[in-house]
Protein backbone atom coordinates (compact mmCIF):
# COMPACT_ATOMS: atom_id res chain seq x y z
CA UNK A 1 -3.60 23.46 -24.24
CA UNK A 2 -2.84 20.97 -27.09
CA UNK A 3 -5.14 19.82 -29.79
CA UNK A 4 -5.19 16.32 -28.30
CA UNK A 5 -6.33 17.56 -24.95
CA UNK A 6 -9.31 19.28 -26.63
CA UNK A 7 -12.57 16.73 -26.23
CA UNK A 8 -11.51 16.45 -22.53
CA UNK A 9 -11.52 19.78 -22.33
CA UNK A 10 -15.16 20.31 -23.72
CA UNK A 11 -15.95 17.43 -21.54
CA UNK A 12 -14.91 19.67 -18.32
CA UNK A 13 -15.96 23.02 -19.20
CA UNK A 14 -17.94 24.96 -16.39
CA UNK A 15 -20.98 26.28 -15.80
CA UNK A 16 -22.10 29.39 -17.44
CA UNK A 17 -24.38 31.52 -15.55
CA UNK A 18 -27.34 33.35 -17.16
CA UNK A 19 -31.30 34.43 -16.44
CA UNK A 20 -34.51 32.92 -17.14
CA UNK A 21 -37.71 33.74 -15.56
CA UNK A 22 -37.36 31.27 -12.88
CA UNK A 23 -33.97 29.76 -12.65
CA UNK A 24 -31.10 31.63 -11.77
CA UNK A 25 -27.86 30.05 -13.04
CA UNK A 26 -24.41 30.69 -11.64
CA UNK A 27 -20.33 29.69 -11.62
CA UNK A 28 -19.05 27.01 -10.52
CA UNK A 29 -15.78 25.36 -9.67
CA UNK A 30 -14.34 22.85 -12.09
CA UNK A 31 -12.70 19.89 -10.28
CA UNK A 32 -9.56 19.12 -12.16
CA UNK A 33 -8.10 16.20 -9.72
CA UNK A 34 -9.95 13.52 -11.70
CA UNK A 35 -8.91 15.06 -15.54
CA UNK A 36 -6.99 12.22 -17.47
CA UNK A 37 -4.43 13.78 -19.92
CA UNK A 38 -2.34 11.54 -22.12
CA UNK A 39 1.26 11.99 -21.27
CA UNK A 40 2.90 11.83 -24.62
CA UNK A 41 6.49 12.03 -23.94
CA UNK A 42 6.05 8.80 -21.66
CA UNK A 43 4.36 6.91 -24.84
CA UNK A 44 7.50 7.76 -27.24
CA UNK A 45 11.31 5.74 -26.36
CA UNK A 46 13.60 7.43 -24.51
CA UNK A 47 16.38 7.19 -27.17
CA UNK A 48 14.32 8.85 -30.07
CA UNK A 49 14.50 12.09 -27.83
CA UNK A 50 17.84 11.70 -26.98
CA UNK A 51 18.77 11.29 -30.87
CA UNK A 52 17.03 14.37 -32.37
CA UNK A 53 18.84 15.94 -29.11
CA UNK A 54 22.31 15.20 -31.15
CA UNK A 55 22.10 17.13 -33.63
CA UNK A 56 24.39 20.22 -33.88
CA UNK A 57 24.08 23.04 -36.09
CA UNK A 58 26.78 24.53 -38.03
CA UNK A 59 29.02 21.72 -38.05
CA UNK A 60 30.29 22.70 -41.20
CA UNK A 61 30.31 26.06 -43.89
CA UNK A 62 28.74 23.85 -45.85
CA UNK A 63 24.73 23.07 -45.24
CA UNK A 64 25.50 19.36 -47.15
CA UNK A 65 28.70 18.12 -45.12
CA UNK A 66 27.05 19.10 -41.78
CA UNK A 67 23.90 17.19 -42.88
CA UNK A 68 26.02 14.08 -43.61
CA UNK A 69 27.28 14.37 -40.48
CA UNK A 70 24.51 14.98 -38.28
CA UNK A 71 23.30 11.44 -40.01
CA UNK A 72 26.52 10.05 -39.59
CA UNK A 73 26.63 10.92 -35.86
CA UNK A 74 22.58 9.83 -34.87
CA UNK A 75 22.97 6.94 -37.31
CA UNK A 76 25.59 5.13 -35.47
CA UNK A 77 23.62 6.37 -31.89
CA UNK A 78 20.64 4.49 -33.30
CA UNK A 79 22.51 1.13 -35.10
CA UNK A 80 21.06 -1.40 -32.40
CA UNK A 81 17.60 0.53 -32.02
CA UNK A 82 14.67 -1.46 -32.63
CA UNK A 83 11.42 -0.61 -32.77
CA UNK A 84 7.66 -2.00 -33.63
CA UNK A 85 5.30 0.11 -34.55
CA UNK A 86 2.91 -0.31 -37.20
CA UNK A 87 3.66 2.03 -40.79
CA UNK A 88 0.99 3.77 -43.15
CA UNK A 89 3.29 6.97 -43.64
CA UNK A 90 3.56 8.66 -46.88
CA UNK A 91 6.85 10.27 -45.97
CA UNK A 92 8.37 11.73 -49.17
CA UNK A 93 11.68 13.88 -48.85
CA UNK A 94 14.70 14.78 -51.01
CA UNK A 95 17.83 13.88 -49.18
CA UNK A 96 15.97 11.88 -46.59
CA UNK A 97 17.40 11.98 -42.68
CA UNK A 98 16.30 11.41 -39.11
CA UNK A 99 16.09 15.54 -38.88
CA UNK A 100 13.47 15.89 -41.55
CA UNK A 101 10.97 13.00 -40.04
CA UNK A 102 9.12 13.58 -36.96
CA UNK A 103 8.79 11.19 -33.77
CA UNK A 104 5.83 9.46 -35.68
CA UNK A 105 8.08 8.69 -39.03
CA UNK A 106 11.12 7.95 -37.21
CA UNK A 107 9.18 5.19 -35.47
CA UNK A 108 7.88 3.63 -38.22
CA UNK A 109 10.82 3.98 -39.96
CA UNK A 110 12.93 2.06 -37.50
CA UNK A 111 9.86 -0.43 -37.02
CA UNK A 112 10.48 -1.21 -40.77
CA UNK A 113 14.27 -1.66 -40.48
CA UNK A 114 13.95 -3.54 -37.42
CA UNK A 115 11.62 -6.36 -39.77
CA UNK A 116 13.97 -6.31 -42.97
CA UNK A 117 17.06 -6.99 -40.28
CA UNK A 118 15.26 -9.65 -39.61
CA UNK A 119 14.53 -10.86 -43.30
CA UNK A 120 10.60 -9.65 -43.56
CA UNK A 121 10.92 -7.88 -46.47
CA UNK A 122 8.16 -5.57 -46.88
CA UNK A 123 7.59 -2.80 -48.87
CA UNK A 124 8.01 0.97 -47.79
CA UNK A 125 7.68 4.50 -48.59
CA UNK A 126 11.19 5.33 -51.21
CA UNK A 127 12.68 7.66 -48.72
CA UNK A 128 12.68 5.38 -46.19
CA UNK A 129 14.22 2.60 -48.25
CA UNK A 130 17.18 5.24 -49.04
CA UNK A 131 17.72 6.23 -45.88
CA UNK A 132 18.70 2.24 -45.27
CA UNK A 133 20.63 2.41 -48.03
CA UNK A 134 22.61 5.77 -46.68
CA UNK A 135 23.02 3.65 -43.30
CA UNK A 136 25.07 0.83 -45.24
CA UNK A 137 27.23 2.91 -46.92
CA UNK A 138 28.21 4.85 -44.09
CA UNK A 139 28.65 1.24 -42.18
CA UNK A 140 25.71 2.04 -39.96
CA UNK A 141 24.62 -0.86 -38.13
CA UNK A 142 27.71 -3.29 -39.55
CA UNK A 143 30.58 -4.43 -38.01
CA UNK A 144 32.80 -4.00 -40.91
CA UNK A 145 32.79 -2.96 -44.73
CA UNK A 146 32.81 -6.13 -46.13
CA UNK A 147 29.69 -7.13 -43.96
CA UNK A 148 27.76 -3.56 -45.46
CA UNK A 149 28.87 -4.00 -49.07
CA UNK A 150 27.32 -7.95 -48.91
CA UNK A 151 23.96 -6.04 -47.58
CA UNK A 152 24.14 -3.35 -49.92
CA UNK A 153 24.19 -6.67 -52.71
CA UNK A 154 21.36 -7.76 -50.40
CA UNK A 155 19.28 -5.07 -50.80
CA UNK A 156 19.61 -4.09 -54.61
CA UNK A 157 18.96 -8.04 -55.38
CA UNK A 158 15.83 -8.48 -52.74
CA UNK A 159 14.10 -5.06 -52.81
CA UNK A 160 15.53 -2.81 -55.35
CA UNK A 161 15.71 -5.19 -58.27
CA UNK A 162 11.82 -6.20 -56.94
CA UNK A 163 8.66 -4.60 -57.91
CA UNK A 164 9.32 -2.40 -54.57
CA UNK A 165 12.13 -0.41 -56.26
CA UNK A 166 12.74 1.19 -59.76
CA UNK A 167 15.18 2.20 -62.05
CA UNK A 168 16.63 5.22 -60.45
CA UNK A 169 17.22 3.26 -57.60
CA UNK A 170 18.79 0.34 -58.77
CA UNK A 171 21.16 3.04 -60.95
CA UNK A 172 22.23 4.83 -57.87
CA UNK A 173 22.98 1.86 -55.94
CA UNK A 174 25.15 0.53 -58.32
CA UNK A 175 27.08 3.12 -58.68
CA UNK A 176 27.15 3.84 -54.65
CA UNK A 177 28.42 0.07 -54.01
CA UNK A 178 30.99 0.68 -56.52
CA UNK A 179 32.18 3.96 -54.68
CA UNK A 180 32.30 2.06 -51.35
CA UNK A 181 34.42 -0.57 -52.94
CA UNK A 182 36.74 2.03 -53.89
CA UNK A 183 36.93 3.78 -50.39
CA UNK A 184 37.51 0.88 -48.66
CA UNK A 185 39.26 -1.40 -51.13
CA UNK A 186 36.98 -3.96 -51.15
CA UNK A 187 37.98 -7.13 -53.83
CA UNK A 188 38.03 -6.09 -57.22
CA UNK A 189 36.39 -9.22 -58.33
CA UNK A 190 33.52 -8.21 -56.46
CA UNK A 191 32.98 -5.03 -57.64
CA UNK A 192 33.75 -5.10 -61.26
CA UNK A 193 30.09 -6.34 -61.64
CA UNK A 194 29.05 -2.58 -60.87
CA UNK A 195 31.00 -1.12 -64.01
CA UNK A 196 28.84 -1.77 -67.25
CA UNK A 197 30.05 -5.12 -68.89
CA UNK A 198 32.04 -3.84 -72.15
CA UNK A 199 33.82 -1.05 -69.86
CA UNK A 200 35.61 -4.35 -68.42
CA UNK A 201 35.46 -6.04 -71.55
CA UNK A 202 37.41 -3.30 -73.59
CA UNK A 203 40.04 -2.31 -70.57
CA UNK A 204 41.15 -6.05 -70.40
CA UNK A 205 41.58 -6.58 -74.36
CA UNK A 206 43.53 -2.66 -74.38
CA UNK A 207 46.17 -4.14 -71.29
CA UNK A 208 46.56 -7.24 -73.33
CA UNK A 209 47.46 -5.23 -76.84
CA UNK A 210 49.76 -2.74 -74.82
CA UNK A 211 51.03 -5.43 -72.89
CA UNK A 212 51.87 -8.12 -75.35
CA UNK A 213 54.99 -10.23 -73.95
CA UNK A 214 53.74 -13.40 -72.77
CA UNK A 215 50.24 -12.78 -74.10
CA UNK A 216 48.63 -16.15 -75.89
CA UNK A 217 48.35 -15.80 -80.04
CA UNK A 218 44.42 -16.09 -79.88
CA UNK A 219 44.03 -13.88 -76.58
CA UNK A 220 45.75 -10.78 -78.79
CA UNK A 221 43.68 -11.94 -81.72
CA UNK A 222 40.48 -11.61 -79.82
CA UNK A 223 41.33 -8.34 -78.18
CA UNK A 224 42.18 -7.21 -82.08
CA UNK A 225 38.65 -8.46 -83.00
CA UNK A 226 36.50 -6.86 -80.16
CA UNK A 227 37.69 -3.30 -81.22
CA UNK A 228 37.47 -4.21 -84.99
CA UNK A 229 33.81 -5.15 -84.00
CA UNK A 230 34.58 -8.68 -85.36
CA UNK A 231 35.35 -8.28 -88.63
CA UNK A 232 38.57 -10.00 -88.73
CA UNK A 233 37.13 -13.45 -87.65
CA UNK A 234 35.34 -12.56 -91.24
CA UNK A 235 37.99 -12.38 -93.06
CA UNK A 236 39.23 -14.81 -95.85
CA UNK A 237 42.58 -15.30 -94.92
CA UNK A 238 41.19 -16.85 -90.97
CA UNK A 239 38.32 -18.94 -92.92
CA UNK A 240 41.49 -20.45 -95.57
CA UNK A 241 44.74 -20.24 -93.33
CA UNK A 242 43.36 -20.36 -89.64
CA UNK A 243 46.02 -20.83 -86.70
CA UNK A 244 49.27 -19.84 -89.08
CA UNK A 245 47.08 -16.39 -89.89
CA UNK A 246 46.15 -16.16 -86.64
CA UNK A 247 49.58 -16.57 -85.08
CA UNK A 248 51.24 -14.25 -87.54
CA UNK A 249 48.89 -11.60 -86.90
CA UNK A 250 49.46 -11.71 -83.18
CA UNK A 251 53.32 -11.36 -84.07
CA UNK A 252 52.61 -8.06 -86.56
CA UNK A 253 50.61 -6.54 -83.27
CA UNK A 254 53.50 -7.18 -81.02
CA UNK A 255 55.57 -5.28 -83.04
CA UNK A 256 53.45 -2.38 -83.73
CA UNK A 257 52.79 -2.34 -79.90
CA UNK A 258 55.38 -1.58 -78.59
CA UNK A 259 56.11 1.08 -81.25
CA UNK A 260 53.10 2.57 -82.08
CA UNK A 261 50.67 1.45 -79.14
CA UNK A 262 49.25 5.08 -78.31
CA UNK A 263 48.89 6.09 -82.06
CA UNK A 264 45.73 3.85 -81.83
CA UNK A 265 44.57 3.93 -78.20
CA UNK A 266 46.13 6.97 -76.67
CA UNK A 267 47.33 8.57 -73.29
CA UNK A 268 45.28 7.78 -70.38
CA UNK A 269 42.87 10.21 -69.26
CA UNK A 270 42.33 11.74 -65.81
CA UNK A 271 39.37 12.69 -64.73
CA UNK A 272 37.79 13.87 -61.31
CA UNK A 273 34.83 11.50 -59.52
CA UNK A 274 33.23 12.89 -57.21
CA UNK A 275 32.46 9.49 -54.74
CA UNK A 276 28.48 9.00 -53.20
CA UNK A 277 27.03 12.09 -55.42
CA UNK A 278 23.58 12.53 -54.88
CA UNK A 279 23.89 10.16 -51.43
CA UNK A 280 23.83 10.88 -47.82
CA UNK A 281 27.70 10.05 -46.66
CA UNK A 282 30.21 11.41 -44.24
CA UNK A 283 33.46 11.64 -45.72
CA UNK A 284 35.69 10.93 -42.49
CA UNK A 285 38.84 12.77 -42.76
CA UNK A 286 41.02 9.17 -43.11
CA UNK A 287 44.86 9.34 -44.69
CA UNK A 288 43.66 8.07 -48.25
CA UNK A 289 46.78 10.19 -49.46
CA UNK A 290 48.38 7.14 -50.69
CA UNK A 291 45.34 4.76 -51.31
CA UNK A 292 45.35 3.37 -55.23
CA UNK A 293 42.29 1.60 -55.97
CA UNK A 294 42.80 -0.99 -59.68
CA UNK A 295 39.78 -1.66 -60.77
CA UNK A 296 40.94 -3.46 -64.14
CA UNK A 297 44.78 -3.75 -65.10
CA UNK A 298 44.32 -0.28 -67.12
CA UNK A 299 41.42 1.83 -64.81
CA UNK A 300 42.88 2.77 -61.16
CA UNK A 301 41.24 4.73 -58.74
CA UNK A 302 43.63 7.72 -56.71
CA UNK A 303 43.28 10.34 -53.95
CA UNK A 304 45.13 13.33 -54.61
CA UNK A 305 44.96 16.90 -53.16
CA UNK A 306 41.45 15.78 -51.26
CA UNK A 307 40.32 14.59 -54.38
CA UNK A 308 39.66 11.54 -55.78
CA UNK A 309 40.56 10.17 -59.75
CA UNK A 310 39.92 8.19 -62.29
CA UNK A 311 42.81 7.22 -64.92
CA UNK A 312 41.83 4.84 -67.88
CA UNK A 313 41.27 4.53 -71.73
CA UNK A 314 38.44 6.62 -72.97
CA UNK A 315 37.32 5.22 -76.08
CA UNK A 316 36.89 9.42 -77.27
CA UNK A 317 41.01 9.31 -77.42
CA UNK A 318 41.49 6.39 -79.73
CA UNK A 319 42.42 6.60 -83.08
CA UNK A 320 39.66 4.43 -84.77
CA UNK A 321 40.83 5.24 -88.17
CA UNK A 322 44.27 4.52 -88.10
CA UNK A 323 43.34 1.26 -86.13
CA UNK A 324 40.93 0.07 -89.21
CA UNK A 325 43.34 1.20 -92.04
CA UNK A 326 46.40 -0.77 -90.39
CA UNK A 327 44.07 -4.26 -90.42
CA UNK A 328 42.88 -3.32 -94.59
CA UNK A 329 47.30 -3.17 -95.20
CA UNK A 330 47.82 -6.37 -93.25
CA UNK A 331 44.74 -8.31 -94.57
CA UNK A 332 46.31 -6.98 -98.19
CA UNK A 333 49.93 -8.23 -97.38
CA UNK A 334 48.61 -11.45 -95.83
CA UNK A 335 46.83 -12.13 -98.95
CA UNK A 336 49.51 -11.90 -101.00
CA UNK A 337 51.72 -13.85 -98.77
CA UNK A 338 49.39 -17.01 -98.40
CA UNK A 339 48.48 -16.34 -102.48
CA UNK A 340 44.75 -15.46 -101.88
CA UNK A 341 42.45 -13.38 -104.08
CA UNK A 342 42.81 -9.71 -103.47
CA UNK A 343 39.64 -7.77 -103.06
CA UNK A 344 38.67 -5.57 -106.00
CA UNK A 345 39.63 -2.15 -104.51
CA UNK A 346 42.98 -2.34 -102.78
CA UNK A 347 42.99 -0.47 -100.16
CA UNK A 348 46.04 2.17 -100.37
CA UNK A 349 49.41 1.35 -98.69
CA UNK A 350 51.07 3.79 -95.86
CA UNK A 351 54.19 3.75 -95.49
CA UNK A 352 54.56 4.18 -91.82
CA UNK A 353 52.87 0.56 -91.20
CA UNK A 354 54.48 -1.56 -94.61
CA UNK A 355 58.22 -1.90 -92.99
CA UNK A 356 56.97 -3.26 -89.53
CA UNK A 357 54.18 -5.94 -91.38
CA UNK A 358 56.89 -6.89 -94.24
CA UNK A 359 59.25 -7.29 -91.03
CA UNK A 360 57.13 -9.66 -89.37
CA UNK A 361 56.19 -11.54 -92.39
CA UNK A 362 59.96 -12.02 -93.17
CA UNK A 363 60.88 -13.02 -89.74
CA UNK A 364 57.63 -15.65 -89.22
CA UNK A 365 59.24 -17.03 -92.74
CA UNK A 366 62.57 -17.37 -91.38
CA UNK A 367 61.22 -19.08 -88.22
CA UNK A 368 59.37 -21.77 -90.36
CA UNK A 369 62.65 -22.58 -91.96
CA UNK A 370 64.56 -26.08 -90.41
CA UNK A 371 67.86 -25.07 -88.42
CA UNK A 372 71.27 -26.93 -88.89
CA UNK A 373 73.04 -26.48 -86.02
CA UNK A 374 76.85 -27.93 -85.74
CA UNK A 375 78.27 -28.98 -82.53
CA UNK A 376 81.90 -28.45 -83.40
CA UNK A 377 83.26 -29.98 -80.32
CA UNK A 378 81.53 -33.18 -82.11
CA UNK A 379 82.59 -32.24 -85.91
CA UNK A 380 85.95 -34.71 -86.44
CA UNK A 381 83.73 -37.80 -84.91
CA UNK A 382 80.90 -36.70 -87.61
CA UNK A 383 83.44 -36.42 -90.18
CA UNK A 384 85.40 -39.89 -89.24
CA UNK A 385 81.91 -41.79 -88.77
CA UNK A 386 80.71 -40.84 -91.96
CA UNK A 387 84.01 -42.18 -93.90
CA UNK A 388 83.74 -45.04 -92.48
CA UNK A 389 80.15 -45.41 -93.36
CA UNK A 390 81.44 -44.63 -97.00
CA UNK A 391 84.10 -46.54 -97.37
CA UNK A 392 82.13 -49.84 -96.11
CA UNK A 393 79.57 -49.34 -98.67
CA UNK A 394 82.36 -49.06 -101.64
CA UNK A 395 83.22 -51.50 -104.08
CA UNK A 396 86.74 -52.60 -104.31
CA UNK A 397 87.03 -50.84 -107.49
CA UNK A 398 85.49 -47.41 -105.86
CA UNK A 399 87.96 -47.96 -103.72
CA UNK A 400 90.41 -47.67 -105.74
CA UNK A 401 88.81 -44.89 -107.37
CA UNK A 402 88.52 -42.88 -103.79
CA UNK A 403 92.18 -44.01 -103.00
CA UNK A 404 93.62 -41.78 -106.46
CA UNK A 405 90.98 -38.88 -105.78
CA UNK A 406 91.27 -38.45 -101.76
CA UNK A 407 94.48 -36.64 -101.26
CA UNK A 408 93.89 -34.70 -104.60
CA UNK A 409 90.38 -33.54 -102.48
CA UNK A 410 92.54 -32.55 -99.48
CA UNK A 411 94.64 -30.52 -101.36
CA UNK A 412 92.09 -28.74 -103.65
CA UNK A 413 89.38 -28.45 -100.69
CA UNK A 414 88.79 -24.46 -100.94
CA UNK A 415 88.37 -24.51 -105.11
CA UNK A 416 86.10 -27.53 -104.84
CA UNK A 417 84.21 -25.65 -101.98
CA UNK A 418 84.13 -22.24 -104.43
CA UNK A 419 83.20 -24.63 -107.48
CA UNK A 420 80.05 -25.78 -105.90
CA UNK A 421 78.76 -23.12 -104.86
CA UNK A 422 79.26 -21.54 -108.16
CA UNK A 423 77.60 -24.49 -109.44
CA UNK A 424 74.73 -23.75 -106.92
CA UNK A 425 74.13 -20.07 -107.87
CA UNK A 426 74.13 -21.49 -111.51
CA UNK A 427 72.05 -24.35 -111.83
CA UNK A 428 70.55 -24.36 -108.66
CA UNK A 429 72.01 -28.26 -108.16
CA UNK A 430 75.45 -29.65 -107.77
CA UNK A 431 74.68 -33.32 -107.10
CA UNK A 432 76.53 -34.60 -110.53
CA UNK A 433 79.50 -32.69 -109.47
CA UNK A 434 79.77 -33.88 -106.02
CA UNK A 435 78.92 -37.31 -107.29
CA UNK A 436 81.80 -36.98 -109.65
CA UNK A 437 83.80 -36.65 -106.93
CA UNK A 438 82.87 -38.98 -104.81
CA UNK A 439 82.43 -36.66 -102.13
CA UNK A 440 79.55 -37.05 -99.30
CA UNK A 441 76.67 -34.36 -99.23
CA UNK A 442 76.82 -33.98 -95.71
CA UNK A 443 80.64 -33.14 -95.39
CA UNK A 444 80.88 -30.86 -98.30
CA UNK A 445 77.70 -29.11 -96.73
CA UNK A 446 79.73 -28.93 -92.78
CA UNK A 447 82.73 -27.71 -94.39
CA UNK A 448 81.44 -25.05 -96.38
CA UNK A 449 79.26 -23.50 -93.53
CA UNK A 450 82.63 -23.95 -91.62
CA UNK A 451 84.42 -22.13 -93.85
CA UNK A 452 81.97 -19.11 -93.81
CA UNK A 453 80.56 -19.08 -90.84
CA UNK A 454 83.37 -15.84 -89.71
CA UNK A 455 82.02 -13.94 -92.66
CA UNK A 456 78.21 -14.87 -92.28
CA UNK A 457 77.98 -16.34 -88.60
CA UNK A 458 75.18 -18.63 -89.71
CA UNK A 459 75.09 -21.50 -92.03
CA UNK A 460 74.51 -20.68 -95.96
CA UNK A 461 73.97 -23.78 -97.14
CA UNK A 462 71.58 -26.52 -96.43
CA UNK A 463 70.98 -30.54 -97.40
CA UNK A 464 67.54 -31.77 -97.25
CA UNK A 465 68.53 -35.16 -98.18
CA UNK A 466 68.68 -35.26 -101.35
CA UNK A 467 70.13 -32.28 -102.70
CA UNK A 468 72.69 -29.11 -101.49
CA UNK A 469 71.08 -25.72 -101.65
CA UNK A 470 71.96 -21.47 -101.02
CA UNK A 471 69.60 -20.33 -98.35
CA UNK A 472 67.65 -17.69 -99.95
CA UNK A 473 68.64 -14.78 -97.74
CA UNK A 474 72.52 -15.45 -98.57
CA UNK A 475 71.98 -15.69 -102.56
CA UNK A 476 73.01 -12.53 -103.16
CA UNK A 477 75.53 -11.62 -100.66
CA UNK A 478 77.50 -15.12 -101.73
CA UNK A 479 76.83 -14.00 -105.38
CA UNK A 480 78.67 -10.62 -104.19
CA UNK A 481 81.90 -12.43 -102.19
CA UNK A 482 82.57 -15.07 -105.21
CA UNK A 483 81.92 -13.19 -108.29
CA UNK A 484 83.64 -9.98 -107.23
């Protein structure tokens, strides 16, 4: 007999028989033809029987696997059950699954699912609501991955994000759609969202500082700033100099990155994740063997030896010291360069970063300086256009003058070419000698890079117009060859 067959019981009870001074009371037979008993099991779907049926014990040594995939297997039996039932349950479980409810919760549970399918959001009990959630990541009722990951979104932005979820939910959702974009590769533009802002933030400005070539002058300047926390926007030589500091300190970086790159930032680290902790999922033995997941250019995703990986940039493994001392030497040497005040404590020099700044200093110095190059295919026309161009602005008497001095000038072409120089390294200015001679600027300044260029292979002297002048970084080597 079953507690809901009780009242019709009492209803149906025979006859006792017992004495009295006049009546005499005995048995009788109880007619049970007419006795209406609710039939249960005819009230209650077929297929709710036929799930619980499905479950199988000792799937697995371990009680959680063969839990997952108990749900796994009467999940996927029950994606296209609907159900409508009305809900007032106050179902509360750890781990929540079809095998812990009874017939009652199951049916309200899939009464509820069978409304929010439908887009009547309603709130309901939290075990419920992550046993939905367990559905979608194990694809449950979806024809694909990318169809569950856009309800997963769904859900966290139209329940769990609502006054029907909480924190702890929205925390382990984000980090369970993140997982499933891993798994199953879903578009990294997608699921970067799910990694907390500045994670993405500081792996894109650490690829562009490790991977400089082709990287724009303010993109390596901003990545320089974010881990400087911004003080070099601060700084006096950006407010006086602007783009020229802000190019030149993009060149000093691209030097010390690809010399000194993992003095500041490191080795990647490698790290095991354990994917849908804390979450009802059946890991399918699929070939992931050779499955690399990139979330950002420097934080992949890996399956090795059934076990999944993280490599990336910790922030614990760089060298925040180094990387603050290295910006005090360059904002010192910048200073000096573009002749700003110093500050009033100088910070102290080290050696191992001076050469490579004073390097790039030198070399954005020479790049500012104007190039003469000499076609010397072209260098007999030059020469012949410019004496005629001479000798039609001459007098007749200068021409008389150039007639007496021109073969004198061929003949004594390498001492004049020595004697101005000289001249140069002297006085810094040879124009009254070279006017003396009535010799053209131009020429004498063609003919003496000629002359050098197999000892040099680069032009040492340069005309700006108006005067002939040593380049700087040949002063002292041409000093060297002629006063020897």
């Amino acid at each position: 007999m079953q507690l809901s067959d009780l009242t019709d019981y009492e209803e149906e009870l025979h006859s006792q028989t017992f004495f009295d001074d006049e009546k005499v009371f005995s048995d009788s037979t109880i007619n049970f033809n007419n006795r209406k008993v609710e039939n249960k099991k005819n009230t209650v779907p077929e297929k709710i029987y036929q799930m619980q049926r499905l479950y199988k014990y000792g799937l697995s040594d371990r009680p959680d696997e063969s839990r997952n995939e108990n749900f796994y297997h009467q999940g996927k039996f029950m994606e296209d059950y609907t159900d409508n039932v009305s809900w007032s349950t106050g179902f509360q479980q750890y781990f929540p699954t079809y095998h812990s409810m009874n017939i009652s919760q199951l049916r309200e549970y899939f009464s509820w699912r069978t409304k929010f399918r439908k887009g009547e959001i309603t709130q309901t009990t939290t075990s419920f609501a992550y046993v939905y959630i367990y559905e979608l990541l194990n694809q449950i009722g979806t024809k694909n991955a990318q169809e569950s990951f856009e309800k997963l979104e769904h859900f966290l932005k139209n329940y769990a994000e609502t006054d029907f979820g909480n924190t702890v939910m929205i925390r382990n959702l984000k980090k369970w759609i993140l997982h499933f974009s891993i798994i199953n590769n879903i578009d990294k533009k997608l699921s970067q969202k799910y990694v907390a802002e500045k994670t993405i933030e500081r792996d894109f400005s650490i690829n562009i500082l490790k991977n400089t070539d082709n990287q724009d002058d303010n993109k390596i300047f901003d990545s320089l700033n974010y881990f400087l926390k911004q003080k070099l926007k601060k700084s006096i030589i950006i407010k006086n100099v602007g783009d020229k500091c802000v190019h030149l300190i993009a060149e000093i970086w691209k030097k010390f990155s690809k010399q000194m790159f993992s003095d500041f930032f490191g080795q990647p680290t490698f790290k095991i994740i354990n994917l849908f902790d804390n979450a009802i999922y059946y890991h399918k033995k699929n070939d992931t063997s050779k499955m690399i997941y990139e979330l950002s250019p420097v934080r992949k995703y890996f399956f090795k030896n059934n076990q999944w990986y993280e490599e990336s940039y910790e922030i614990w493994s760089f060298n925040t010291c180094n990387f603050a001392s290295l910006f005090e030497i360059i904002d010192c040497k910048l200073r000096t360069y573009f002749h700003l005040r110093q500050k009033s404590k100088p910070f102290p020099d080290t050696n191992n970063y001076s050469p490579i700044i004073d390097k790039a200093i030198n070399e954005y110095q020479e790049s500012l300086r104007p190039k003469i190059t000499v076609d010397t295919t072209t260098l007999k026309q030059i020469r012949e256009d410019s004496l005629d161009t001479r000798y039609n602005l001459l007098t007749e008497e200068d021409l008389l003058d150039f007639q007496e001095i021109q073969p004198q000038q061929n003949s004594q072409s390498d001492e004049l070419e020595i004697t101005i120089l000289k001249e140069l390294l002297k006085k810094g200015d040879a124009n009254e000698l070279i006017k003396s001679k009535k010799l053209m600027p131009t020429i004498i300044a063609e003919k003496i890079n000629e002359k050098f260029y197999d000892e040099f292979m680069d032009n040492i002297v340069d005309f700006d117009g108006e005067k002939l002048s040593i380049i700087e970084d040949y002063v002292e080597e041409i000093k060297s060859l002629i006063f020897k």
